[in-house]
N, C-alpha and C. Protein backbone atom coordinates (compact mmCIF):
# COMPACT_ATOMS: atom_id res chain seq x y z
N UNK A 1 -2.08 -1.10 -15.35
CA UNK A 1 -2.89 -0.89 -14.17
C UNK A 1 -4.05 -1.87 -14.07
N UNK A 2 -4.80 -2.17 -15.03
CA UNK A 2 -5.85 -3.08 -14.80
C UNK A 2 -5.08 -4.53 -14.46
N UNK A 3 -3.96 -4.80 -14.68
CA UNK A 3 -3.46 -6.27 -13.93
C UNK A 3 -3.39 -5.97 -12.56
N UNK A 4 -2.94 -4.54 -12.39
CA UNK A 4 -3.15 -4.58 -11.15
C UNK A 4 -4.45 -4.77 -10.03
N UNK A 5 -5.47 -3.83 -10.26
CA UNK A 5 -6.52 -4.11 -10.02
C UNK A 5 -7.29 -5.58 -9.92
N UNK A 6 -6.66 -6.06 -11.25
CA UNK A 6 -7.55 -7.53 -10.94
C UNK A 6 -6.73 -8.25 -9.92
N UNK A 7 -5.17 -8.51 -10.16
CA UNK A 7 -4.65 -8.81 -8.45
C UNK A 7 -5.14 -8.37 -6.99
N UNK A 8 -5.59 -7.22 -6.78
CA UNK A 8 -6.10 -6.73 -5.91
C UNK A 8 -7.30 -7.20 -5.42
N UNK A 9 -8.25 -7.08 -6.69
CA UNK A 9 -9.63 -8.02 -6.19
C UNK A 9 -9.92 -9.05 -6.33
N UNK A 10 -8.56 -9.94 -6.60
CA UNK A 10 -8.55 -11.35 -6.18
C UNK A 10 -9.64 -12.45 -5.62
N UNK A 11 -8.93 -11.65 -4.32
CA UNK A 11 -9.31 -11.85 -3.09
C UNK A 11 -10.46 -12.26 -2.68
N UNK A 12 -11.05 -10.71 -3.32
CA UNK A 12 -11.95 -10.36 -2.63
C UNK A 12 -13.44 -10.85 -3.34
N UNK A 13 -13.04 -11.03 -4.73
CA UNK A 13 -13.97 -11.62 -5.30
C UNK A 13 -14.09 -13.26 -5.95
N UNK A 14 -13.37 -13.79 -5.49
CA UNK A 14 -13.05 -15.34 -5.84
C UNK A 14 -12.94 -15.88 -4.26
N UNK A 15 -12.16 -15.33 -3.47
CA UNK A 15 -11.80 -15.79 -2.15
C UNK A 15 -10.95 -16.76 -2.11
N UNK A 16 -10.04 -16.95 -3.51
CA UNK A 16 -8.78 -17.56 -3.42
C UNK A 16 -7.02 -16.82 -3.34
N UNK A 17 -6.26 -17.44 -2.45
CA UNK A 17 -5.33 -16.50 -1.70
C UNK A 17 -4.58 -16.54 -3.37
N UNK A 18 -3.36 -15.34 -2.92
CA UNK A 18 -2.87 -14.93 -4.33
C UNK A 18 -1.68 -15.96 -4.09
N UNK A 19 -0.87 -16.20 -5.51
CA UNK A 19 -0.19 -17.24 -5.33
C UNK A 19 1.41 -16.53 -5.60
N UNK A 20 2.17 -17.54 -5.22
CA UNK A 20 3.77 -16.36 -5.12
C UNK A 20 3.86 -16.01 -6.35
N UNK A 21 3.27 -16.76 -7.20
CA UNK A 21 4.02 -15.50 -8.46
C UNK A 21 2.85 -14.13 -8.44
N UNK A 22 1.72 -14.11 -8.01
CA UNK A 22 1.01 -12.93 -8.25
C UNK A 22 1.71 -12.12 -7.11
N UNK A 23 1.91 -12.50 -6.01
CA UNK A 23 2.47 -11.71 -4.58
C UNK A 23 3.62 -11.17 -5.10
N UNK A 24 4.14 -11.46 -5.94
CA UNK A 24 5.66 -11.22 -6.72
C UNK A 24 5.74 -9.76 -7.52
N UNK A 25 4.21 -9.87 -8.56
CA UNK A 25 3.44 -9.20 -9.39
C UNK A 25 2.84 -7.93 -9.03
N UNK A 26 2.73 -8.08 -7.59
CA UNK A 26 1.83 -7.37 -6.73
C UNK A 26 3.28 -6.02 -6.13
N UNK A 27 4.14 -6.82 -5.78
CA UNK A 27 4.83 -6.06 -4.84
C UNK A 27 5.86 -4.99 -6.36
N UNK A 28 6.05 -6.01 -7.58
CA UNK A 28 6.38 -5.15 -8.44
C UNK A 28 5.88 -3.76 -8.96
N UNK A 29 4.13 -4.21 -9.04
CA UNK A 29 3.39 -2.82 -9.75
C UNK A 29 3.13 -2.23 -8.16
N UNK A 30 3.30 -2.24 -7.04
CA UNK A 30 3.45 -1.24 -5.71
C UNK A 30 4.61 -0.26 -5.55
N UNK A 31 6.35 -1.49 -6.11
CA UNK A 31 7.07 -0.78 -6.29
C UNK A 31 6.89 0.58 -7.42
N UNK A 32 6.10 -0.07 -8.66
CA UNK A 32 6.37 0.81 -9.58
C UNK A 32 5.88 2.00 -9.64
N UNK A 33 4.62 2.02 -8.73
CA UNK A 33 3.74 2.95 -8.10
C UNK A 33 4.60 3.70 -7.12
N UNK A 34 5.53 3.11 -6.63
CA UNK A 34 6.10 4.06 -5.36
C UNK A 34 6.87 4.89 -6.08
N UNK A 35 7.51 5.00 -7.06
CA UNK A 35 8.22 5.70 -7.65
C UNK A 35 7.83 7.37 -8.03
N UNK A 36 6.32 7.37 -8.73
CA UNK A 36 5.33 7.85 -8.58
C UNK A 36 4.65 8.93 -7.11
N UNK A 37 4.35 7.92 -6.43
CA UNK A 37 4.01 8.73 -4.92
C UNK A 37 5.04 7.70 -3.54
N UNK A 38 5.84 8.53 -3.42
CA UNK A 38 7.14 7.96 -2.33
C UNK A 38 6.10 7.55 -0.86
N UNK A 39 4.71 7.93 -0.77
CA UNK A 39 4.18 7.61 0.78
C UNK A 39 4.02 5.84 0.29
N UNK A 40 3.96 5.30 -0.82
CA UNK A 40 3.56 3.85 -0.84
C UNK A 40 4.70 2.92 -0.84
N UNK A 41 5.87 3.45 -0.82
CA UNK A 41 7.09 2.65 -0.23
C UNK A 41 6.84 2.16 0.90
N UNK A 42 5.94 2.33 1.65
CA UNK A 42 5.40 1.75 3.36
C UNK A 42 5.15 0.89 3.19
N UNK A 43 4.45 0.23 1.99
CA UNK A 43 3.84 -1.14 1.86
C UNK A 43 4.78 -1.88 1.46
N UNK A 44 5.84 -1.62 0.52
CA UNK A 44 6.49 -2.60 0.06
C UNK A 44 7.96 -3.26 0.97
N UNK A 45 7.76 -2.35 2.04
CA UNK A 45 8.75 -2.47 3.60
C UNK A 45 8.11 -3.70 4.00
N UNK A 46 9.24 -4.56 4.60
CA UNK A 46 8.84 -5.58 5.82
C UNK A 46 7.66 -5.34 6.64
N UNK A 47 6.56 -5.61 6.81
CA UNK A 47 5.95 -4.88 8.41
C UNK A 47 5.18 -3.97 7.81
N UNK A 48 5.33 -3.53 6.50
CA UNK A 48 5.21 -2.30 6.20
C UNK A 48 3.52 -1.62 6.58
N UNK A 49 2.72 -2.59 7.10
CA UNK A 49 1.15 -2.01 7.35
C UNK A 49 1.19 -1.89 8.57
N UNK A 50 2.48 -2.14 9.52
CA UNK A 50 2.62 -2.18 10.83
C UNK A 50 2.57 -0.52 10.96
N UNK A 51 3.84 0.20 9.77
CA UNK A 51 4.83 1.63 10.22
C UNK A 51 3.54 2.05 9.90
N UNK A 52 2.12 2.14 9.19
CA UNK A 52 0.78 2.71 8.82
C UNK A 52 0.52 4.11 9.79
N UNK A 53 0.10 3.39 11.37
CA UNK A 53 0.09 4.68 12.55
C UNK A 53 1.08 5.52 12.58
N UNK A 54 2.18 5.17 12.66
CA UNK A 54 3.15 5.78 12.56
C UNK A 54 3.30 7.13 11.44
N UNK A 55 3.36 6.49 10.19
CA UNK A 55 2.94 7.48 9.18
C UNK A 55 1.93 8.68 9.11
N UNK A 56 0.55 8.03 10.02
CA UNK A 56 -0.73 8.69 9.68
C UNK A 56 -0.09 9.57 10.78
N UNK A 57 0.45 9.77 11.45
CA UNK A 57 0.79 10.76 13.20
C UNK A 57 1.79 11.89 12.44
N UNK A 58 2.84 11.44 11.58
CA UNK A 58 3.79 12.26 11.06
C UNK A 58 3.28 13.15 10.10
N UNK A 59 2.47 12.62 9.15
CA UNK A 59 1.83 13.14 8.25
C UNK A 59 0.79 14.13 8.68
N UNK A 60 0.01 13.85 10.12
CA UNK A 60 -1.01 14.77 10.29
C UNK A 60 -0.49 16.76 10.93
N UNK A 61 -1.11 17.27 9.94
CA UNK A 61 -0.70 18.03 10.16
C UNK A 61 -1.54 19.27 11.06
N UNK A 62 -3.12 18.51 10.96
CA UNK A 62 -4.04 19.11 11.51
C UNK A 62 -3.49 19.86 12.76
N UNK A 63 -3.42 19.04 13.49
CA UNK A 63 -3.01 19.26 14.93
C UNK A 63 -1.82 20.24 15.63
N UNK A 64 -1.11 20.61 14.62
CA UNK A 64 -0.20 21.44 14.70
C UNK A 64 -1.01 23.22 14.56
N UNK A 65 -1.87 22.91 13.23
CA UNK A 65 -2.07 24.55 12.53
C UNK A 65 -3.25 24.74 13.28
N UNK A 66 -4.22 24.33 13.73
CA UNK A 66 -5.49 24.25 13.82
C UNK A 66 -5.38 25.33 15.25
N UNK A 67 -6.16 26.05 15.47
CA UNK A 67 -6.73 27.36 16.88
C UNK A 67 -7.99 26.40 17.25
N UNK A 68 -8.11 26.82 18.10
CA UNK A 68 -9.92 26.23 18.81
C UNK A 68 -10.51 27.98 18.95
């Protein structure tokens, strides 16, 4: 997990883009994580931050149980 993490804050703390073998690295420990919790298979999909709304609408369940 901490390789993971430091892939993650890459980014954000160097401001240099990740390179294909870390993007490689990245999508492995996401897969390995999805195994774990099946909602993070979204990311490792094509598009996959596209299906995001999509997910958050299916998933909400508020709106169904909730009375006013």
């Amino acid at each position: 997990m901490s390789d993971l993490m430091r892939l993650l804050m890459k980014r954000r703390n160097t401001g240099v883009e990740w390179t294909g073998e870390e993007m490689t690295r990245l999508k492995s420990h996401l897969k390995r994580l999805s195994l774990y919790m099946p909602v993070l298979i979204v990311f490792v999909l094509p598009f996959g931050s596209l299906l995001l709304p999509v997910l958050a609408e299916t998933l909400d369940r508020r709106k169904n149980g909730r009375i006013n």
